[in-house]
C-alpha atoms as a PDB file:
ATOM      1  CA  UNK A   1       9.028  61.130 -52.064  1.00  0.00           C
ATOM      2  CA  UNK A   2       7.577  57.716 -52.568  1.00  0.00           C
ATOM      3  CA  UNK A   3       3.850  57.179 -50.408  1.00  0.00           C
ATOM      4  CA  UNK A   4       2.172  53.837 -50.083  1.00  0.00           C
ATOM      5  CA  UNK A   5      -0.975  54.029 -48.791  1.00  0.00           C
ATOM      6  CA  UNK A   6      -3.136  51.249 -47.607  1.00  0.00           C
ATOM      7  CA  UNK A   7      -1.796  49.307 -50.629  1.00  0.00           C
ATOM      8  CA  UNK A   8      -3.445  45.830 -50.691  1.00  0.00           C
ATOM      9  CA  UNK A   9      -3.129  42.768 -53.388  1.00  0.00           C
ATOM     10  CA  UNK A  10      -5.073  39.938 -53.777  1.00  0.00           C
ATOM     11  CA  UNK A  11      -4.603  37.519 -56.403  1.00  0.00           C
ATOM     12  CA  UNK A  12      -7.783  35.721 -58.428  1.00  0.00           C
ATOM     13  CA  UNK A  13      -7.038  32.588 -56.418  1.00  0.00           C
ATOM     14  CA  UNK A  14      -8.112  34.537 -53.071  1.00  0.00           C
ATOM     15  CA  UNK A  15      -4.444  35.085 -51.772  1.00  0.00           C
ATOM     16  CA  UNK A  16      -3.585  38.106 -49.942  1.00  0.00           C
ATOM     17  CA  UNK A  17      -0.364  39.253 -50.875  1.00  0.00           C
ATOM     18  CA  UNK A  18      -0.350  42.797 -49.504  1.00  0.00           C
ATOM     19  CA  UNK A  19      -2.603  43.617 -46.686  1.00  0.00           C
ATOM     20  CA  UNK A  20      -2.797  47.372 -46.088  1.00  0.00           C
ATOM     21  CA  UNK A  21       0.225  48.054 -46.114  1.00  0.00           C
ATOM     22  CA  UNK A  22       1.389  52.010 -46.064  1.00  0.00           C
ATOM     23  CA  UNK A  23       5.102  53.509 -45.580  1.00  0.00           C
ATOM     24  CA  UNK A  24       7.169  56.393 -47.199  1.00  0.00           C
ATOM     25  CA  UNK A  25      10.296  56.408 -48.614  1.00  0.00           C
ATOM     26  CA  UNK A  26      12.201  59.728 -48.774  1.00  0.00           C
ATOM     27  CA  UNK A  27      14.549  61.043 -51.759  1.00  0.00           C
ATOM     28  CA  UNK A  28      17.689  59.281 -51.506  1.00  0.00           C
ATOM     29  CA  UNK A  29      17.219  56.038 -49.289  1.00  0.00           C
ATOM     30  CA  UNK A  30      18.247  52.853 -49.658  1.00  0.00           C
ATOM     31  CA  UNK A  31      15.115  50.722 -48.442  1.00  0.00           C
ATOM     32  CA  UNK A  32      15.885  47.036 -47.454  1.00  0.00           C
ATOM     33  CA  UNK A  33      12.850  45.353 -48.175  1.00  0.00           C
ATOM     34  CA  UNK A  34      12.943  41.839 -45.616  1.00  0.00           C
ATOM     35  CA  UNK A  35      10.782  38.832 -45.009  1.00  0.00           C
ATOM     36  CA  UNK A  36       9.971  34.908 -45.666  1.00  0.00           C
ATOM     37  CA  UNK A  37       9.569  33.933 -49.419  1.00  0.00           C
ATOM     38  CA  UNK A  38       5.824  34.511 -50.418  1.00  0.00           C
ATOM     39  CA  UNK A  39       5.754  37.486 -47.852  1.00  0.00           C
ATOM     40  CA  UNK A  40       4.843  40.151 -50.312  1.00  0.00           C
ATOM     41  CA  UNK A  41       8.460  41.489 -51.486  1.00  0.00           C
ATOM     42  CA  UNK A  42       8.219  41.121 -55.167  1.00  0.00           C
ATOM     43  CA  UNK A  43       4.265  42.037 -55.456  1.00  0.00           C
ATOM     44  CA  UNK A  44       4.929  44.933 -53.462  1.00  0.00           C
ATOM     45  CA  UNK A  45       8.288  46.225 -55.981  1.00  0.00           C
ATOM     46  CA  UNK A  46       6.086  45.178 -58.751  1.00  0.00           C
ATOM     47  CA  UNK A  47       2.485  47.178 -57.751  1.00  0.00           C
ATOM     48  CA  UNK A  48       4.880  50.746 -57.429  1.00  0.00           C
ATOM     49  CA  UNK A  49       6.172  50.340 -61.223  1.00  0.00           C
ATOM     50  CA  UNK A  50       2.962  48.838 -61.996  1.00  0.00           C
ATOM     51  CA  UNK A  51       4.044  45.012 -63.511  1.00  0.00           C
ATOM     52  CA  UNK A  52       0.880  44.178 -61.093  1.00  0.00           C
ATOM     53  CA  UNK A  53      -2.328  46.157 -60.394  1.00  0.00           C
ATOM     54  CA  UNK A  54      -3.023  46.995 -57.018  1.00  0.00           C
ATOM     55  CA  UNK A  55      -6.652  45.608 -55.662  1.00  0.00           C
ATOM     56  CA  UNK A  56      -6.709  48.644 -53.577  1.00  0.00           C
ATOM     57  CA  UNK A  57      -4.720  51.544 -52.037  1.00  0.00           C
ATOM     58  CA  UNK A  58      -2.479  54.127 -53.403  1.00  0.00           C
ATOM     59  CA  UNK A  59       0.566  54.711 -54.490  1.00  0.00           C
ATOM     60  CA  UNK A  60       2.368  57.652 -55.004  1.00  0.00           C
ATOM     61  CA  UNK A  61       5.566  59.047 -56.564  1.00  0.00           C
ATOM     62  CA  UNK A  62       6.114  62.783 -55.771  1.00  0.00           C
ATOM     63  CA  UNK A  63       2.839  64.525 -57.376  1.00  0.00           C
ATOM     64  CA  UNK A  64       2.043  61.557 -59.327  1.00  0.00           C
ATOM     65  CA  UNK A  65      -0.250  58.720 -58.507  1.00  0.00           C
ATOM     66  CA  UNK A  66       1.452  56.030 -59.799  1.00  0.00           C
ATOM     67  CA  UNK A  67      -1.146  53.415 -58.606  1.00  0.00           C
ATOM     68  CA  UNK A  68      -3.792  55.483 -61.232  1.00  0.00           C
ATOM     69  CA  UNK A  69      -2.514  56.725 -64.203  1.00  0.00           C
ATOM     70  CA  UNK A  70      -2.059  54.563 -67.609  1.00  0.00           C
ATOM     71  CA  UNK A  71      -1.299  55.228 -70.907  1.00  0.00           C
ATOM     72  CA  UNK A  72       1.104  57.336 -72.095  1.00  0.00           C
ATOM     73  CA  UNK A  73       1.300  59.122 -68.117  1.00  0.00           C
ATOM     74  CA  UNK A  74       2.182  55.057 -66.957  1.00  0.00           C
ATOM     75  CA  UNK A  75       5.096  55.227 -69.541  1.00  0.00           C
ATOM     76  CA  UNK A  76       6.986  58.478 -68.959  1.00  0.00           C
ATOM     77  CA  UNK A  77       6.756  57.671 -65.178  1.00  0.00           C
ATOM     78  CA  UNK A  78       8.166  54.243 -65.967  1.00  0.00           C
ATOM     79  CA  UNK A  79      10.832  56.217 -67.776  1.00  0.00           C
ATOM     80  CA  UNK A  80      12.299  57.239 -64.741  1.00  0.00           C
ATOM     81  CA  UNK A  81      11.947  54.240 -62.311  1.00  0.00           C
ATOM     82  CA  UNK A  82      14.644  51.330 -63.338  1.00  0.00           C
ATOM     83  CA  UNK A  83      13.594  47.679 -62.482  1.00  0.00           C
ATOM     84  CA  UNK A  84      16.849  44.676 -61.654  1.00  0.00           C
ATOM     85  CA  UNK A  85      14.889  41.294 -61.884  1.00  0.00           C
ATOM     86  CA  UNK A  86      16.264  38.191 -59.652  1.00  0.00           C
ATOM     87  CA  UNK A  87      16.640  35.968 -62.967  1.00  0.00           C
ATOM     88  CA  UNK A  88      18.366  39.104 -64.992  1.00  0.00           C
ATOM     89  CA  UNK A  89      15.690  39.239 -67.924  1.00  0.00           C
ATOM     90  CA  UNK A  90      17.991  39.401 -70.260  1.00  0.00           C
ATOM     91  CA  UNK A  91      17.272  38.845 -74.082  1.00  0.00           C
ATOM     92  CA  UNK A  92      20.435  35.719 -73.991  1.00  0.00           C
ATOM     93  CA  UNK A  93      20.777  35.462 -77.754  1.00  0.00           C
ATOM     94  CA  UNK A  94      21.261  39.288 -77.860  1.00  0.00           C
ATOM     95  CA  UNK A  95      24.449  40.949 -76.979  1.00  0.00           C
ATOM     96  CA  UNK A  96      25.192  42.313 -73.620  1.00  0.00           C
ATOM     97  CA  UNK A  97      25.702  45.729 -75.640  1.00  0.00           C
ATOM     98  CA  UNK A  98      21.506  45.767 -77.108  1.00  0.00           C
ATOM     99  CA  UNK A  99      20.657  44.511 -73.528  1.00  0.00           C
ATOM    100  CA  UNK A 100      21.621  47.586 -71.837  1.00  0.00           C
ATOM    101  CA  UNK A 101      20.544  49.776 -74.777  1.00  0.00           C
ATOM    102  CA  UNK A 102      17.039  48.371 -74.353  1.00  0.00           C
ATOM    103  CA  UNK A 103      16.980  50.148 -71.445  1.00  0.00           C
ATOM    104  CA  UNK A 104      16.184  53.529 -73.637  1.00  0.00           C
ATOM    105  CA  UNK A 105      13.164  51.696 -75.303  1.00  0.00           C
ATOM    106  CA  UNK A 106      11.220  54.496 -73.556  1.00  0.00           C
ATOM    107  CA  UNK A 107      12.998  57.690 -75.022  1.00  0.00           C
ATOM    108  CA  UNK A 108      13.332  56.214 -78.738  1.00  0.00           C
ATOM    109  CA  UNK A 109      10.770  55.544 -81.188  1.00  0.00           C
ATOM    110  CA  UNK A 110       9.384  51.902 -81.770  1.00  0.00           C
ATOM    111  CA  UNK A 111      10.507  51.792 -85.144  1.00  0.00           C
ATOM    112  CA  UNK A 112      14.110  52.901 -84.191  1.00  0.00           C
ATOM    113  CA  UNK A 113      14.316  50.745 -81.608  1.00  0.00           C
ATOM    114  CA  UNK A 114      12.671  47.614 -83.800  1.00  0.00           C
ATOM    115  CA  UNK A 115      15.670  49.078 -85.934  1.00  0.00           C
ATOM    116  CA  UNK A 116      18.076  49.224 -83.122  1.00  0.00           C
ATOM    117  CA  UNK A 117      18.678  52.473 -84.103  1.00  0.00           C
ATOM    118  CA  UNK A 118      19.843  54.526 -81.286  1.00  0.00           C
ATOM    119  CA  UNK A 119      21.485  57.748 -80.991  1.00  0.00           C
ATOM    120  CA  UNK A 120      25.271  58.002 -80.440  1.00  0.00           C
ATOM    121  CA  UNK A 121      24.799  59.521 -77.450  1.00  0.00           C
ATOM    122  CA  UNK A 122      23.242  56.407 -76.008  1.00  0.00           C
ATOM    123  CA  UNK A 123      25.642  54.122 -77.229  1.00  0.00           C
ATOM    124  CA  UNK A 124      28.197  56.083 -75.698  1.00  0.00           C
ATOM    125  CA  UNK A 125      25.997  56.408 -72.370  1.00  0.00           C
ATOM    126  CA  UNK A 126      25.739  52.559 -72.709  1.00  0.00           C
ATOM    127  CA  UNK A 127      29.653  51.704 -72.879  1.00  0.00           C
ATOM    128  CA  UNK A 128      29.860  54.420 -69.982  1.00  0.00           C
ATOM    129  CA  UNK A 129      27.138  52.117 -67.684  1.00  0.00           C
ATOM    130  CA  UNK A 130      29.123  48.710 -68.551  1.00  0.00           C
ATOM    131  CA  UNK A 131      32.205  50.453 -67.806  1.00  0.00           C
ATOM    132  CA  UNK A 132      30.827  51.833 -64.616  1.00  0.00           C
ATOM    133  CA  UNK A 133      29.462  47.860 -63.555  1.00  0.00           C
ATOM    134  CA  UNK A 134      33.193  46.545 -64.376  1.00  0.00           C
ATOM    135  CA  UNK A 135      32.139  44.783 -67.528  1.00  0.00           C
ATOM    136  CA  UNK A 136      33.451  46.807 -70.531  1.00  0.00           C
ATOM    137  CA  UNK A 137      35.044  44.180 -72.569  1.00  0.00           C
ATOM    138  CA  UNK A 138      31.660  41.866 -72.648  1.00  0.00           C
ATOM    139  CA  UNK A 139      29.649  44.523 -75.057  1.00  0.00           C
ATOM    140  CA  UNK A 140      29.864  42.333 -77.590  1.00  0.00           C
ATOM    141  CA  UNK A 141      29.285  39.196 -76.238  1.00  0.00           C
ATOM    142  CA  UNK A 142      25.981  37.129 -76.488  1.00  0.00           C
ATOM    143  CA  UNK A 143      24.154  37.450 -72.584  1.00  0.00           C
ATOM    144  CA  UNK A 144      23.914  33.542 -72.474  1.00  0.00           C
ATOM    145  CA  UNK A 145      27.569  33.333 -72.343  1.00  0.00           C
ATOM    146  CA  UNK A 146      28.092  35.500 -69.384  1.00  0.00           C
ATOM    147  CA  UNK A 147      28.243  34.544 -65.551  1.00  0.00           C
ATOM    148  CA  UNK A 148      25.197  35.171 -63.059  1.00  0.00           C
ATOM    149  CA  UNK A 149      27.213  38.168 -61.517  1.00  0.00           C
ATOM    150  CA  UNK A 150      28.084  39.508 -65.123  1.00  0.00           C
ATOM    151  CA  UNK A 151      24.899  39.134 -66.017  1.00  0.00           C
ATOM    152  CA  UNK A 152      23.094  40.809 -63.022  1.00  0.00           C
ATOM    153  CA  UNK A 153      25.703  43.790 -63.587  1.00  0.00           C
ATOM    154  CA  UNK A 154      24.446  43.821 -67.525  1.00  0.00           C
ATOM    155  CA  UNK A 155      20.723  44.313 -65.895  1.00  0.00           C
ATOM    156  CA  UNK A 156      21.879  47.376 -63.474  1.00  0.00           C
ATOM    157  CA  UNK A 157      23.941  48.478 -66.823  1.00  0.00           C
ATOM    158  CA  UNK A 158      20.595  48.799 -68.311  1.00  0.00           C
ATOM    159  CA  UNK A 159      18.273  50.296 -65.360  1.00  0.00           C
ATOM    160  CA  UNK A 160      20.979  53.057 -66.005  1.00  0.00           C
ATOM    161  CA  UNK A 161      20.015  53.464 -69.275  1.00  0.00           C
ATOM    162  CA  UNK A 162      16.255  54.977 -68.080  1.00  0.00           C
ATOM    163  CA  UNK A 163      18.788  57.859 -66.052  1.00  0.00           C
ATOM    164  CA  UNK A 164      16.036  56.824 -63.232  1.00  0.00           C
ATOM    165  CA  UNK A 165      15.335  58.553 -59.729  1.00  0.00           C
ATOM    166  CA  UNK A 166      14.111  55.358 -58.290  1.00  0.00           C
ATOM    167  CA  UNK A 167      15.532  51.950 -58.902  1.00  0.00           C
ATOM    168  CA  UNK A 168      13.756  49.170 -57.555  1.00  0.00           C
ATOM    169  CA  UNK A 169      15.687  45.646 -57.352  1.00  0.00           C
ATOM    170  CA  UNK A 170      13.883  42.398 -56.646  1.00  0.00           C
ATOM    171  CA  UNK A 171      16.056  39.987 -54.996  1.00  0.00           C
ATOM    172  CA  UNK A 172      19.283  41.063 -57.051  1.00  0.00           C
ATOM    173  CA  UNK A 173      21.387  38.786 -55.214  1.00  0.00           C
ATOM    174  CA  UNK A 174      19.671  35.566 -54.577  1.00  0.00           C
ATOM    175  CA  UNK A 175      20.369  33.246 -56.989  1.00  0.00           C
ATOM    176  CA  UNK A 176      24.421  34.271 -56.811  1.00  0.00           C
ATOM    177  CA  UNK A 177      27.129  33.196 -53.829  1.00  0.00           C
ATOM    178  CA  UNK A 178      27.408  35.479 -51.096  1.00  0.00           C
ATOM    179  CA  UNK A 179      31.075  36.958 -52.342  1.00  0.00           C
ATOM    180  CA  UNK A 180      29.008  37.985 -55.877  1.00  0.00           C
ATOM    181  CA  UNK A 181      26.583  38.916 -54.040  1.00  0.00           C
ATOM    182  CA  UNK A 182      28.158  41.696 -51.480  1.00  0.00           C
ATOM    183  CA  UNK A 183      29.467  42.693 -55.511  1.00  0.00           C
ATOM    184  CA  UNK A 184      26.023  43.720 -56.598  1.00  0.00           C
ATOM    185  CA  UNK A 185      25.342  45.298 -53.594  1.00  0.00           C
ATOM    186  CA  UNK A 186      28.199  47.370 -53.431  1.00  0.00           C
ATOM    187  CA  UNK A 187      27.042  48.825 -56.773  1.00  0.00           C
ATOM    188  CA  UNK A 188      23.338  49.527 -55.530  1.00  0.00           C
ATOM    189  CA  UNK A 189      25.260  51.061 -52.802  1.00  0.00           C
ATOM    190  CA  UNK A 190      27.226  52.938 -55.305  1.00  0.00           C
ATOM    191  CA  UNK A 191      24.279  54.521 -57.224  1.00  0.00           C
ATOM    192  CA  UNK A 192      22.175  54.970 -54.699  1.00  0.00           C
ATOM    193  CA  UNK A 193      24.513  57.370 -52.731  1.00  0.00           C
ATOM    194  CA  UNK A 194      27.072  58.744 -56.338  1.00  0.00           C
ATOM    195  CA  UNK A 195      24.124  59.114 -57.736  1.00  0.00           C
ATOM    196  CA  UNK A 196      21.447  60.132 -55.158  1.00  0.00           C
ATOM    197  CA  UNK A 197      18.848  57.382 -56.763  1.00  0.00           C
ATOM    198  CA  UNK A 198      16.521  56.374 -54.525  1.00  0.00           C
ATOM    199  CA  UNK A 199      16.630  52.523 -53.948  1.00  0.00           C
ATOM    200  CA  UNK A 200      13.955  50.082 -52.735  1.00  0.00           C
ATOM    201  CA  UNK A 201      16.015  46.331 -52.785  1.00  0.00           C
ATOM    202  CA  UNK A 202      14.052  43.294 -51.418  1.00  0.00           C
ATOM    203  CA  UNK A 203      16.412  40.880 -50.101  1.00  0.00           C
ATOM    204  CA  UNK A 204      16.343  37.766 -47.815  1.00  0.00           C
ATOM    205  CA  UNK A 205      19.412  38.377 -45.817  1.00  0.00           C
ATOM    206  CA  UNK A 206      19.620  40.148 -42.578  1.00  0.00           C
ATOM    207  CA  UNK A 207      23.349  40.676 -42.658  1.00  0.00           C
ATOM    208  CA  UNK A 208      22.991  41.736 -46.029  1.00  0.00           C
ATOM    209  CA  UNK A 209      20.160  44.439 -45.333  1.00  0.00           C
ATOM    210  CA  UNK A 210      22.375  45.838 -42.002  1.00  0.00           C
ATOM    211  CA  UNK A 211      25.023  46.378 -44.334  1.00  0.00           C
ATOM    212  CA  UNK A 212      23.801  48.333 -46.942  1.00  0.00           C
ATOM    213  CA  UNK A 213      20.073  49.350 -46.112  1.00  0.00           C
ATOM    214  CA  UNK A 214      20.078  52.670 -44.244  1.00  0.00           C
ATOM    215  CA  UNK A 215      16.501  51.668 -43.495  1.00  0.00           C
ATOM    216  CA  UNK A 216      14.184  48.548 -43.293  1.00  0.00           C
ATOM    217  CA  UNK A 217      10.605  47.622 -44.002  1.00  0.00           C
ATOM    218  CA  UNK A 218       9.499  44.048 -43.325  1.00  0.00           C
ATOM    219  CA  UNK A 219       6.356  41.877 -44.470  1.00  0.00           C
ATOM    220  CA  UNK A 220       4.882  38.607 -42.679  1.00  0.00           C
ATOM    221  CA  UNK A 221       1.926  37.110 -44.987  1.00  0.00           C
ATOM    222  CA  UNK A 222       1.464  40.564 -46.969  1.00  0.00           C
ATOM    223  CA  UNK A 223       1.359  42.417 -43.352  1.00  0.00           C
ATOM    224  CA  UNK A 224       3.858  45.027 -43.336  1.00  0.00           C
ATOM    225  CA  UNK A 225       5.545  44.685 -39.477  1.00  0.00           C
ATOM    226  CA  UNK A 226       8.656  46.039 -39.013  1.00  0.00           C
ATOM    227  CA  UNK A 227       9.709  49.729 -40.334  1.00  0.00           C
ATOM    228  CA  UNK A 228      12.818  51.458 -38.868  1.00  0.00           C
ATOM    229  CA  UNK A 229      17.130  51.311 -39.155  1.00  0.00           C
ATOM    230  CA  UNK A 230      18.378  47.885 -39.688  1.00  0.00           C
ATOM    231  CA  UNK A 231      20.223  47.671 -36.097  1.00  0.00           C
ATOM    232  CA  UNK A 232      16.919  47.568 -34.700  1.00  0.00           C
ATOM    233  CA  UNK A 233      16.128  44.295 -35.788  1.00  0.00           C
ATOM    234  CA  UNK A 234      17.000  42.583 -32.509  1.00  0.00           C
ATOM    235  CA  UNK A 235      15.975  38.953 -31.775  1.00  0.00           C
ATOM    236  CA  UNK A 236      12.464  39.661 -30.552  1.00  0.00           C
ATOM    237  CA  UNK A 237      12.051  41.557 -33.880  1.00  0.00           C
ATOM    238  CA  UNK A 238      13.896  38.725 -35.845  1.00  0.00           C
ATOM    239  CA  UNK A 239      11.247  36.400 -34.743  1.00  0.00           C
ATOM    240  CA  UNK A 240       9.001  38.486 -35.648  1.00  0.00           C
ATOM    241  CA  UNK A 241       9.693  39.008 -39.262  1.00  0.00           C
ATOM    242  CA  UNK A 242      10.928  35.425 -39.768  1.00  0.00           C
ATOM    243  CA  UNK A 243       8.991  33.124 -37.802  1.00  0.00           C
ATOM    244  CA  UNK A 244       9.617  31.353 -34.433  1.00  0.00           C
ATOM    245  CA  UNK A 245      11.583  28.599 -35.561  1.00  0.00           C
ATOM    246  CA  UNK A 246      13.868  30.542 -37.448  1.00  0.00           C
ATOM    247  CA  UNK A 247      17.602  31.009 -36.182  1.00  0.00           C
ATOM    248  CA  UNK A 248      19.699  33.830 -36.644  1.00  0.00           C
ATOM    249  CA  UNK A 249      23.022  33.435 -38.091  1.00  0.00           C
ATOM    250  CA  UNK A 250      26.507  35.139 -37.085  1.00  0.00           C
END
């Protein structure tokens, strides 16, 4: 069970990303995550694995307070929660194969890694993940030479790698075309319900969200004002979320 509570974020130039926002997310879900750009999608993804600090507020991950502990505590609970990135964050001059096998930089030693040592059992766990994201044959190619959608399928290759329980994805999708897109999707879908990982996806799409969310949260200016199943999202609600001038399409 994942518990936000009263989570707020305010940046050193005064702007309030998150403003008391609270919610749970239950074993197993896939959360849509919805709203404008600069609504509070990505801080809030990135104050639960801890890329930001919170200002105030907790956050919790079963028994653990994520939104408290550091040190060695911050790093085995990192372990366990994997982390797809909008613009991939790929090391390009590396191959796809040392991308994904960064992924284990948490259960190796630093020297090993440094090394790229790694045991055969995560190499073979590593062809397994590329095999399992449709990408096999590009092990041994250099990142930079891959597609967007090969390369966003190298970065869920390599959340794989931490064998998480949560997997949090921050708009996976929206720098590809929508038929890539429904691609990725389909294999956050895939995990989330083969694998029973919990997923928390922040996307700008409503079709998108109805699709494959079994639940929604929505922000407005770091407000959080919308939580419930994605049909509910009617017009009134749209508006709501999006803004007044903002249309609905299909």
């Amino acid at each position: 069970m994942l518990r936000v509570i009263n989570l707020t974020k305010v940046y050193d130039d005064g702007t309030v990303a998150l403003n008391d926002v609270s919610f749970e997310v239950p074993p197993g879900q896939f959360l849509a995550i919805i709203g404008l750009s600069g609504s509070g999608k990505s801080t809030l993804l990135r104050c639960i694995n801890r890329l930001i600090e919170p200002t105030s507020g907790e956050i919790w991950w079963n028994d653990v307070q994520l939104s408290h502990i550091t040190g060695e505590e911050l790093r085995r609970a990192r372990r366990r929660i994997g982390m797809i990135f909008q613009h991939f964050n790929l090391v390009d001059r590396s191959s796809v194969l040392t991308n994904v096998l960064s992924g284990r930089l948490g259960y190796v030693n630093s020297l090993a890694s440094i090394l790229g040592r790694f045991p055969k059992s995560d190499l073979q766990r590593a062809y397994a993940n590329l095999e399992r994201v449709g990408i096999p044959d590009k092990a041994n190619n250099r990142a930079d030479e891959l597609s967007g959608g090969q390369r966003q399928r190298v970065g869920i290759a390599r959340a794989l790698m931490q064998e998480p329980e949560m997997m949090l994805a921050d708009e996976p999708v929206a720098s590809l075309d929508p038929s890539l897109a429904h691609s990725i999707m389909r294999y956050l879908q895939q995990i989330n319900q083969e694998d029973n990982i919990t997923v928390l996806c922040s996307l700008h799409f409503l079709d998108l969200v109805q699709q494959y969310g079994t639940r929604a949260i929505a922000l407005n200016r770091g407000r959080l004002v919308f939580d419930g199943l994605p049909s509910e999202i009617d017009d009134d609600r749209f508006k709501e979320i999006y803004g007044q001038e903002a249309e609905r399409i299909g």
